[in-house]
Protein backbone atom coordinates (compact mmCIF):
# COMPACT_ATOMS: atom_id res chain seq x y z
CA UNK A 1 105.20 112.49 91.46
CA UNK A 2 101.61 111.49 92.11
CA UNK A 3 102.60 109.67 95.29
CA UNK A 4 102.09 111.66 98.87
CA UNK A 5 102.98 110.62 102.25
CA UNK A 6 100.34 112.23 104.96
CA UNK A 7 101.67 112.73 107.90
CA UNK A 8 98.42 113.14 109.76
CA UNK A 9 95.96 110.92 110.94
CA UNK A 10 93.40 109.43 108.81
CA UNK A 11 89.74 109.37 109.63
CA UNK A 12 89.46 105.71 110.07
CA UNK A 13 91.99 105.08 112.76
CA UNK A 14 89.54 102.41 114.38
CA UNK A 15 90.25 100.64 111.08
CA UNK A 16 90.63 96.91 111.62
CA UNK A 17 91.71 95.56 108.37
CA UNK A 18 95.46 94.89 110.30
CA UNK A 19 93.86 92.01 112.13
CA UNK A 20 93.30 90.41 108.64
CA UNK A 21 96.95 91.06 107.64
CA UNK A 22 97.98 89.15 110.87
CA UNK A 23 96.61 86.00 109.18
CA UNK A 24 96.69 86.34 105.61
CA UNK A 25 99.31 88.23 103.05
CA UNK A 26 97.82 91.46 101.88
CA UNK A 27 98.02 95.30 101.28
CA UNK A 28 96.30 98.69 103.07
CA UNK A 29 96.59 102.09 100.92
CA UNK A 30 95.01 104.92 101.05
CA UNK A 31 94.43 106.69 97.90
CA UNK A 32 94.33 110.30 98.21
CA UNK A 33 90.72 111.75 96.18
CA UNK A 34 90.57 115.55 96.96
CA UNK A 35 90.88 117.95 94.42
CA UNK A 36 93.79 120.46 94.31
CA UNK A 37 93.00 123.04 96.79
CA UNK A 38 90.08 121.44 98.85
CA UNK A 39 89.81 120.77 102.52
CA UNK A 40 91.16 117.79 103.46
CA UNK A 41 88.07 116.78 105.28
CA UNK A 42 86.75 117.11 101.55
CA UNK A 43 88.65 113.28 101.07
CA UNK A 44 87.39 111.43 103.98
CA UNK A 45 84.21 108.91 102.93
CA UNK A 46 82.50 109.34 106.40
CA UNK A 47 82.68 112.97 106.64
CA UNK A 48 79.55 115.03 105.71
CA UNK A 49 81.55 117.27 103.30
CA UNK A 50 82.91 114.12 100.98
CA UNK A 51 83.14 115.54 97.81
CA UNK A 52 86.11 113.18 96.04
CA UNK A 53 87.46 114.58 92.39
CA UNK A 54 86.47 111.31 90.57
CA UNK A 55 89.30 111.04 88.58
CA UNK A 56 90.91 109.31 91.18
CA UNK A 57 88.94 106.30 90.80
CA UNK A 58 91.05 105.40 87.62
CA UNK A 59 94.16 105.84 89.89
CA UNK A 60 92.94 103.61 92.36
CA UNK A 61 92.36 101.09 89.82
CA UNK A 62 95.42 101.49 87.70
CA UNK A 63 97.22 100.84 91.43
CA UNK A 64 95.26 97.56 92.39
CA UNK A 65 95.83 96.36 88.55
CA UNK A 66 99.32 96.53 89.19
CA UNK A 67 99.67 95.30 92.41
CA UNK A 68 97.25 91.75 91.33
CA UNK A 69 99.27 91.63 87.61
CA UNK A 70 102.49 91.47 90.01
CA UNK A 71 101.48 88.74 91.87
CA UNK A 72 103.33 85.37 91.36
């Protein structure tokens, strides 16, 4: 229930961490950090108007924890 799919695009399309991926095993999320009720321009680090609701920075852990505990 804490899990959203955007269907949108995100403000780093130019984004090249794919050409990394093409070489090497690996993961790309992006964890949503805008409070209920904000602009979404609100959640994207290189707008002027950034203004994330911290508590996702536990979520964002919790998710990496479990993806590196996972590994074999």
């Amino acid at each position: 229930d804490r899990v959203v799919t955007l269907h949108a695009a995100i403000p780093f399309s130019g984004e090249d961490h794919s050409l990394f991926l093409n070489r090497i095993p690996g993961t790309y999320a992006f964890v949503g950090v805008r409070r209920a009720g904000e602009p979404i321009e609100n959640a994207y680090p290189h707008f002027p108007t950034f203004d994330p609701d911290e508590r996702a920075i536990g979520v964002g852990v919790r998710t990496m924890v479990s993806w590196l505990s996972s590994r074999s």
